[in-house]
PDB file of N, CA and C in Angstrom:
ATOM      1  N   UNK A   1       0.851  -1.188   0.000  1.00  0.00           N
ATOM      2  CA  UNK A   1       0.000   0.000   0.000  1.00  0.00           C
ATOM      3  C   UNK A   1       0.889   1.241   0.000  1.00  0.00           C
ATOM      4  N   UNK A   2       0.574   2.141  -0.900  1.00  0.00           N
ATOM      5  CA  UNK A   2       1.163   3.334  -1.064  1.00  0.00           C
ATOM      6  C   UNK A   2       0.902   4.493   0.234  1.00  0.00           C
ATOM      7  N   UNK A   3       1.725   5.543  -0.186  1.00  0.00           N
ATOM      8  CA  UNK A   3       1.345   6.973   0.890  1.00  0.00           C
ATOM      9  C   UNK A   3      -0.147   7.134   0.271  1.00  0.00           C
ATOM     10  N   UNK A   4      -0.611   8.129   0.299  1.00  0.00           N
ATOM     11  CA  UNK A   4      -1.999   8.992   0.059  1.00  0.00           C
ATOM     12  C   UNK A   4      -1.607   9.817  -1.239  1.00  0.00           C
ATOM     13  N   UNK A   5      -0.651   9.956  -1.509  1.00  0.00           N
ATOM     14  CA  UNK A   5      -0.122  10.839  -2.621  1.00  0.00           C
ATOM     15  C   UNK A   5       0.009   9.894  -3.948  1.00  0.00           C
ATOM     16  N   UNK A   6       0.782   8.497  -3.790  1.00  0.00           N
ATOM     17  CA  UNK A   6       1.171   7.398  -4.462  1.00  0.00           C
ATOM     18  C   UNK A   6      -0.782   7.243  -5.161  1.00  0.00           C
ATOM     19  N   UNK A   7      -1.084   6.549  -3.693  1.00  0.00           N
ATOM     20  CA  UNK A   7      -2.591   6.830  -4.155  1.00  0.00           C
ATOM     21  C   UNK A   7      -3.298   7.695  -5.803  1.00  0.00           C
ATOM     22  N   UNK A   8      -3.037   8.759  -4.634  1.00  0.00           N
ATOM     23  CA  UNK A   8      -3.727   9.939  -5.332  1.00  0.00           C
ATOM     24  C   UNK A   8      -3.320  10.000  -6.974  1.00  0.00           C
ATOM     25  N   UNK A   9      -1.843   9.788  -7.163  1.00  0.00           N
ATOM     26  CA  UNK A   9      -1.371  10.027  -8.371  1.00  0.00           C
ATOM     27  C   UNK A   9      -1.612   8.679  -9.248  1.00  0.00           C
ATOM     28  N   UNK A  10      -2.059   7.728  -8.810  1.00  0.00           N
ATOM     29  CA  UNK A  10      -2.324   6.323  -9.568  1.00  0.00           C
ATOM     30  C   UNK A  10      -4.056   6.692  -9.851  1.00  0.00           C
ATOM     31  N   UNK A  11      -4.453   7.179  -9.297  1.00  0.00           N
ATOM     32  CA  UNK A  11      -5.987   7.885  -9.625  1.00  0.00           C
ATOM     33  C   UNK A  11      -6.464   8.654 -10.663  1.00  0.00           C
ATOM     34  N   UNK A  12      -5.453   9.528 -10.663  1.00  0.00           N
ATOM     35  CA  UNK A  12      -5.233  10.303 -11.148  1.00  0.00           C
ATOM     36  C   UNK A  12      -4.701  10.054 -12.811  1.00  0.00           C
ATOM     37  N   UNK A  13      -3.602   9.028 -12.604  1.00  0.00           N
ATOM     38  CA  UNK A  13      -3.124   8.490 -14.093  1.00  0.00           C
ATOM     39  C   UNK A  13      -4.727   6.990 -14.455  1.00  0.00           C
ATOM     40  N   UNK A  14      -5.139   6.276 -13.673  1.00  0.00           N
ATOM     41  CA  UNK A  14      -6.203   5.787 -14.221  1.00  0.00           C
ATOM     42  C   UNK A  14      -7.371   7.084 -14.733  1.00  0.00           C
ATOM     43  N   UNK A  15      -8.064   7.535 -14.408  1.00  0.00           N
ATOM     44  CA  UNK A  15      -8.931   8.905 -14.329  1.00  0.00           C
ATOM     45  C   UNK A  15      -8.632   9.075 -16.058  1.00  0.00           C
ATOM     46  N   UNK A  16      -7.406   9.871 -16.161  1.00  0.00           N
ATOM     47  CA  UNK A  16      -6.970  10.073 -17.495  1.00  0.00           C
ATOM     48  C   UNK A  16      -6.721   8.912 -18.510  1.00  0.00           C
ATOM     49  N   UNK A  17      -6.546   7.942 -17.911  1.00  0.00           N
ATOM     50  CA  UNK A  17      -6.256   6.497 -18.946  1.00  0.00           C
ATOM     51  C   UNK A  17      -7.848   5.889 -19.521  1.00  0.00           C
ATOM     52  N   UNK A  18      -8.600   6.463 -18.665  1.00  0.00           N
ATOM     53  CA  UNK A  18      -9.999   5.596 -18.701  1.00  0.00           C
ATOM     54  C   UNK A  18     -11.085   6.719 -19.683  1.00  0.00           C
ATOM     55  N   UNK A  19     -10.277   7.764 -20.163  1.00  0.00           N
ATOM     56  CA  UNK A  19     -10.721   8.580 -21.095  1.00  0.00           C
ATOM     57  C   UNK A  19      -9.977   8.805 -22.484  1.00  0.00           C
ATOM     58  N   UNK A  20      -8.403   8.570 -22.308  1.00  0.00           N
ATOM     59  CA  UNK A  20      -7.863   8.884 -23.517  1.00  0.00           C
ATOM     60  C   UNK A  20      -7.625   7.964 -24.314  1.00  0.00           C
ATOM     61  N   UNK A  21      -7.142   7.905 -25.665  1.00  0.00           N
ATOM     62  CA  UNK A  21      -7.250   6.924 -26.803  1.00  0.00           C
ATOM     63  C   UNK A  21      -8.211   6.410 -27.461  1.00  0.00           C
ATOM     64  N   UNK A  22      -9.548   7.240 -26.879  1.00  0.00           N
ATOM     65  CA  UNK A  22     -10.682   6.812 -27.751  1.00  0.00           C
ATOM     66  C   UNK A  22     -10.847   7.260 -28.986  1.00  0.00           C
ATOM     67  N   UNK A  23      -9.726   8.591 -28.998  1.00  0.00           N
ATOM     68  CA  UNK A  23      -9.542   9.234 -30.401  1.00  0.00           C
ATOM     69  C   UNK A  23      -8.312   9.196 -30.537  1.00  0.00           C
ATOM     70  N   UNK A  24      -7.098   8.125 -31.279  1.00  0.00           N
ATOM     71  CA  UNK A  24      -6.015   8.279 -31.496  1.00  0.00           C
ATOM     72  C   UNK A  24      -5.205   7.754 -30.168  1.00  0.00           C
ATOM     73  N   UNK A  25      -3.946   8.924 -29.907  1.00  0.00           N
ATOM     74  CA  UNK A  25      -3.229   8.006 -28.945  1.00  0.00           C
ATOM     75  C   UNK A  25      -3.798   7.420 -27.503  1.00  0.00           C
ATOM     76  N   UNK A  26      -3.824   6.516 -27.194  1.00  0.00           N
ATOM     77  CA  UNK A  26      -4.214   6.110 -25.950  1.00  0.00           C
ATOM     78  C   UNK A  26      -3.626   6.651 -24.600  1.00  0.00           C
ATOM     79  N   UNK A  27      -2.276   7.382 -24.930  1.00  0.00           N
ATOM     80  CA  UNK A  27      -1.316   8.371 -23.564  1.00  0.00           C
ATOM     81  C   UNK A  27      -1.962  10.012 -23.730  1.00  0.00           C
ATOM     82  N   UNK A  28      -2.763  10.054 -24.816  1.00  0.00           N
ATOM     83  CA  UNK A  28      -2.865  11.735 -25.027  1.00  0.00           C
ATOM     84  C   UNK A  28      -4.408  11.936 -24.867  1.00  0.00           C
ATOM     85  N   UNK A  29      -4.815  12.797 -24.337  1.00  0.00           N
ATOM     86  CA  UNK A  29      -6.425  13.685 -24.603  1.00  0.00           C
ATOM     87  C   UNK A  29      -6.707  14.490 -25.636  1.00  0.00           C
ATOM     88  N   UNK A  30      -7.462  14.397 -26.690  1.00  0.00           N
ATOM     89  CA  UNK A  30      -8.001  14.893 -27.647  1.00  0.00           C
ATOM     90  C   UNK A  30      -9.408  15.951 -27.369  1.00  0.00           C
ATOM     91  N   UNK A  31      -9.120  16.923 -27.563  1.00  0.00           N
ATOM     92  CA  UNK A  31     -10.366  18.111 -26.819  1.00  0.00           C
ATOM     93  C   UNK A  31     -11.702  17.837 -26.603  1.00  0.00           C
ATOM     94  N   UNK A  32     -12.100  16.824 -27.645  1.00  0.00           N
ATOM     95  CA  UNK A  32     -13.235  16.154 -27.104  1.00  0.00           C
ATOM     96  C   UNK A  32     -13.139  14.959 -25.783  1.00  0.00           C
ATOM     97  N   UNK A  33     -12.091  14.591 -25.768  1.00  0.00           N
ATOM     98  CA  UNK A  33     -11.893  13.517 -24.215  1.00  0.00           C
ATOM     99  C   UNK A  33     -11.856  14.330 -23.349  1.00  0.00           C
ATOM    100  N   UNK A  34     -10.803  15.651 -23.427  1.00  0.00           N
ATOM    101  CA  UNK A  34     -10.560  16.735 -22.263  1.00  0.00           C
ATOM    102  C   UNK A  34     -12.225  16.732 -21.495  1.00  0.00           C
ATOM    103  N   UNK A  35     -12.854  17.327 -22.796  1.00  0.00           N
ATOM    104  CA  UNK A  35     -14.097  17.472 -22.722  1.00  0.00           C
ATOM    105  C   UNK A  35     -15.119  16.696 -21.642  1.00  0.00           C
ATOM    106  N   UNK A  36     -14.862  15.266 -21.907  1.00  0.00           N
ATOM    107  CA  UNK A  36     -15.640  14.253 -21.573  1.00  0.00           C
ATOM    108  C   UNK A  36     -15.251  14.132 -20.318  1.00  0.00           C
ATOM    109  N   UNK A  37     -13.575  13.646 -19.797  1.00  0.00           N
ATOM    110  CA  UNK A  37     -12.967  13.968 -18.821  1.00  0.00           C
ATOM    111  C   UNK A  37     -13.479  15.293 -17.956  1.00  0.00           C
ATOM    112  N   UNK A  38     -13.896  16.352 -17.855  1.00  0.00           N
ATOM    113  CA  UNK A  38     -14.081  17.284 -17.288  1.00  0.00           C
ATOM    114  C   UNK A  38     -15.867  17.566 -16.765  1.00  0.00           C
ATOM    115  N   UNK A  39     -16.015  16.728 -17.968  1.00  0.00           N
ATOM    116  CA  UNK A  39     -17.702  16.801 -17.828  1.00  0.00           C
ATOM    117  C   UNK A  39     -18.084  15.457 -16.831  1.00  0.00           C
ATOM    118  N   UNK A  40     -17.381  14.845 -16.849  1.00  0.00           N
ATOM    119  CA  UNK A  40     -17.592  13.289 -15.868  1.00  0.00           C
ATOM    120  C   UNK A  40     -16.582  13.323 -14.847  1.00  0.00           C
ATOM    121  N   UNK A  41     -15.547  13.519 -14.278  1.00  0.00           N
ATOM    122  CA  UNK A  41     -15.019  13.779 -13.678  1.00  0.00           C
ATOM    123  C   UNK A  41     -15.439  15.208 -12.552  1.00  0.00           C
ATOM    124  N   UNK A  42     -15.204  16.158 -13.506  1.00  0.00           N
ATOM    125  CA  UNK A  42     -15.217  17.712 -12.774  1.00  0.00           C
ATOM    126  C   UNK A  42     -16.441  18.473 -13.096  1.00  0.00           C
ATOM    127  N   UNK A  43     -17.544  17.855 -13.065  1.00  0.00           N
ATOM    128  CA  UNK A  43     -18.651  18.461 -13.351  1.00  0.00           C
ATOM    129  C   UNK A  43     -18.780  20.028 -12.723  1.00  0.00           C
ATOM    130  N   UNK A  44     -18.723  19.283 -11.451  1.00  0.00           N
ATOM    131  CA  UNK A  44     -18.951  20.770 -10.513  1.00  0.00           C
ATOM    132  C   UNK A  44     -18.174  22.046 -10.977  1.00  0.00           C
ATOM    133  N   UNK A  45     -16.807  21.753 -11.470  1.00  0.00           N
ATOM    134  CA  UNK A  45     -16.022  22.505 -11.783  1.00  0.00           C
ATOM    135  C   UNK A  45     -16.756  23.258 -13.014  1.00  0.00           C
ATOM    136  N   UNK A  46     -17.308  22.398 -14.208  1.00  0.00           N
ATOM    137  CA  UNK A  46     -17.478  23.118 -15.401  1.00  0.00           C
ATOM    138  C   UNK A  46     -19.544  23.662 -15.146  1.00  0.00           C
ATOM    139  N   UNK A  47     -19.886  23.543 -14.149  1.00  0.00           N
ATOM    140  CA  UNK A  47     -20.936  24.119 -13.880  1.00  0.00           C
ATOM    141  C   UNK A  47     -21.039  25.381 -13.026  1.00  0.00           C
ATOM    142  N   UNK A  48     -19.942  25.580 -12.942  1.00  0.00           N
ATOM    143  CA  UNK A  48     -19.477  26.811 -11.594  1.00  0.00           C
ATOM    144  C   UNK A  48     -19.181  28.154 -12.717  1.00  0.00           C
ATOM    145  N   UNK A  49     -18.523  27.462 -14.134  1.00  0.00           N
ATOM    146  CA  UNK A  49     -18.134  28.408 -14.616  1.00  0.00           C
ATOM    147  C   UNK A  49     -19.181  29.251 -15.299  1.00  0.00           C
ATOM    148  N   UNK A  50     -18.976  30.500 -15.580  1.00  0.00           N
ATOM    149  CA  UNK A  50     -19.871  31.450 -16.083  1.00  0.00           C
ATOM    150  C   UNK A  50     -19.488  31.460 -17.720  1.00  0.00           C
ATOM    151  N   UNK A  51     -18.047  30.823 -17.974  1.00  0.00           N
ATOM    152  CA  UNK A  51     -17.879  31.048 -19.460  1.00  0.00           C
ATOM    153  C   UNK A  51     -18.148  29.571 -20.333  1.00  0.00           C
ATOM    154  N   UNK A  52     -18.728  30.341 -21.334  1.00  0.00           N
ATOM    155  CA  UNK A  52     -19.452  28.721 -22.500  1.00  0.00           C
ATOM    156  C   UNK A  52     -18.338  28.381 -22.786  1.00  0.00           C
ATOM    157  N   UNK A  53     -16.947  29.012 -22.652  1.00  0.00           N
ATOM    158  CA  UNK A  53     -15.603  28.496 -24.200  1.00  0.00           C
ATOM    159  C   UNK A  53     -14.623  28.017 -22.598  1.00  0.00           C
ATOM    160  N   UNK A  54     -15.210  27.559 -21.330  1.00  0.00           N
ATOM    161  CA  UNK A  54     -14.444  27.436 -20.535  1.00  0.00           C
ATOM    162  C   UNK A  54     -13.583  25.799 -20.434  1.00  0.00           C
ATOM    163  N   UNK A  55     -14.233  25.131 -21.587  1.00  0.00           N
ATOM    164  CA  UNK A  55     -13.265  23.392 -22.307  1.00  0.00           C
ATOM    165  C   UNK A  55     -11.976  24.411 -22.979  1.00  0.00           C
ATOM    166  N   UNK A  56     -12.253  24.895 -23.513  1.00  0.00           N
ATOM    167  CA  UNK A  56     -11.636  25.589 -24.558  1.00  0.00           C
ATOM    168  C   UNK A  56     -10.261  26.302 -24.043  1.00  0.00           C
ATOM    169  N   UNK A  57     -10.563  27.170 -23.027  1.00  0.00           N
ATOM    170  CA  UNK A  57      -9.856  28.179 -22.415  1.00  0.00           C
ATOM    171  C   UNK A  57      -8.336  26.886 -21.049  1.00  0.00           C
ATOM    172  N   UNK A  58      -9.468  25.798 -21.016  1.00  0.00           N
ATOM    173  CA  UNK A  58      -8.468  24.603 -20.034  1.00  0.00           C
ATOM    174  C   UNK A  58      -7.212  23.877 -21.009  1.00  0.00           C
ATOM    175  N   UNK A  59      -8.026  23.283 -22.407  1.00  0.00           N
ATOM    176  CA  UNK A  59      -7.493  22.766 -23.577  1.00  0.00           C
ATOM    177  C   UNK A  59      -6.021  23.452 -23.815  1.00  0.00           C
ATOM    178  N   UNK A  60      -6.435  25.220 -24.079  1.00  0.00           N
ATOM    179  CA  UNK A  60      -5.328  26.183 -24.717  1.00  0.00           C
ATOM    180  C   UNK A  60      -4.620  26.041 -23.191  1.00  0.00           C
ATOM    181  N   UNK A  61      -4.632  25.980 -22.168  1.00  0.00           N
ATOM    182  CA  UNK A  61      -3.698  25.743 -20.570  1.00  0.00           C
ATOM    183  C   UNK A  61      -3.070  24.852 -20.672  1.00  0.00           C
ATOM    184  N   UNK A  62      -3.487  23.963 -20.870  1.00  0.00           N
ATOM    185  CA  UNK A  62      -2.695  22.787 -20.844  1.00  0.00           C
ATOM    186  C   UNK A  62      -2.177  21.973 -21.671  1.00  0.00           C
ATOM    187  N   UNK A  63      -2.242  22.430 -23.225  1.00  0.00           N
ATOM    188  CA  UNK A  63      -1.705  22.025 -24.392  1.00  0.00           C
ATOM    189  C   UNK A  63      -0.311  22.772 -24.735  1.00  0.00           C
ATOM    190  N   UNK A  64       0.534  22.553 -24.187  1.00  0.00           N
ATOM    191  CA  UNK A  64       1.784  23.925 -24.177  1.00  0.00           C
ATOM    192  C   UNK A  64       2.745  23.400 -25.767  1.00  0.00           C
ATOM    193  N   UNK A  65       2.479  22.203 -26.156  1.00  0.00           N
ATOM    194  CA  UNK A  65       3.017  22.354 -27.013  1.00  0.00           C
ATOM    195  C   UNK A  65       2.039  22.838 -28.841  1.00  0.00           C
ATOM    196  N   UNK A  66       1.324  22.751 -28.471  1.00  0.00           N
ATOM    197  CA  UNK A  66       0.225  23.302 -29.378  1.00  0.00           C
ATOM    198  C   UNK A  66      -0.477  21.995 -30.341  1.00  0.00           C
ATOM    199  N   UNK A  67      -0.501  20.897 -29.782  1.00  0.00           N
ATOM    200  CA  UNK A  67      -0.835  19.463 -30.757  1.00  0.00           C
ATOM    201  C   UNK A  67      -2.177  19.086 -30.826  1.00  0.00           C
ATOM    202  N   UNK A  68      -3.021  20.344 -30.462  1.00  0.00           N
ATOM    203  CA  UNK A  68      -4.340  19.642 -29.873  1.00  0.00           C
ATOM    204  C   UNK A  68      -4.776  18.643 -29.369  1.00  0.00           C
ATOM    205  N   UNK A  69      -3.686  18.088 -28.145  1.00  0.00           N
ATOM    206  CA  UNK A  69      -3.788  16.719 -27.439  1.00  0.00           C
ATOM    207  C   UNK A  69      -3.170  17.007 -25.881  1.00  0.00           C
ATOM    208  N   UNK A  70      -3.783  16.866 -25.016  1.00  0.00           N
ATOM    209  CA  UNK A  70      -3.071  16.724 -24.137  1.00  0.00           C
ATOM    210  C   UNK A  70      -2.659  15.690 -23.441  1.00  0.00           C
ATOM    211  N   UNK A  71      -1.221  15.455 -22.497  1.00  0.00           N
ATOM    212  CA  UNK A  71      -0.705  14.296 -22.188  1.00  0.00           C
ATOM    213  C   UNK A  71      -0.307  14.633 -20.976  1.00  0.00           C
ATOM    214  N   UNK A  72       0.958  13.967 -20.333  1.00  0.00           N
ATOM    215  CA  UNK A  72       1.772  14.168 -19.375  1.00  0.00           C
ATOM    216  C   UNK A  72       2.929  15.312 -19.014  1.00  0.00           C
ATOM    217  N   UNK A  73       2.716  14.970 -20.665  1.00  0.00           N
ATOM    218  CA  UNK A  73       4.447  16.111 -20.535  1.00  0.00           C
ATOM    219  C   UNK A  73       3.723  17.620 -20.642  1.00  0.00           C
ATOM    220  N   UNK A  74       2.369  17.714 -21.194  1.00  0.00           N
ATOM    221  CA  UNK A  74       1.953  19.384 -21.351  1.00  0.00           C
ATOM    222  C   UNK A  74       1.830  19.437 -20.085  1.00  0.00           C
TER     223      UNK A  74
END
């Protein structure tokens, strides 16, 4: 059994594994998984927000290399 962190971060990499590769790579998120991921996962989060382009505005955050995919390394 891990710390709480070990935990947390194996959660965290399932969470994202159990959404990505449904479009293409299976290690990367495609803006529609981000999407799906955020809407099933972080609901609360994307119901709090006041902005409609607020997938959009997370996508352009966390895509640093510009591939329209996000992974580990963005």
């Amino acid at each position: 059994m891990g710390s709480e962190l070990e935990t947390a971060m194996e959660t965290l990499i399932n969470v994202f594994h159990t959404h990505s590769g449904k479009e293409g790579d299976k290690y990367k998120l495609s803006k529609k998984e981000l999407k799906e991921l955020l809407q099933t996962e972080l609901s609360g989060f994307l119901d709090a927000q006041k902005d409609a382009d607020a997938v959009d505005k997370v996508m352009k955050e966390l895509d640093e290399n510009g591939d329209g995919e996000v992974d580990f390394q963005d």
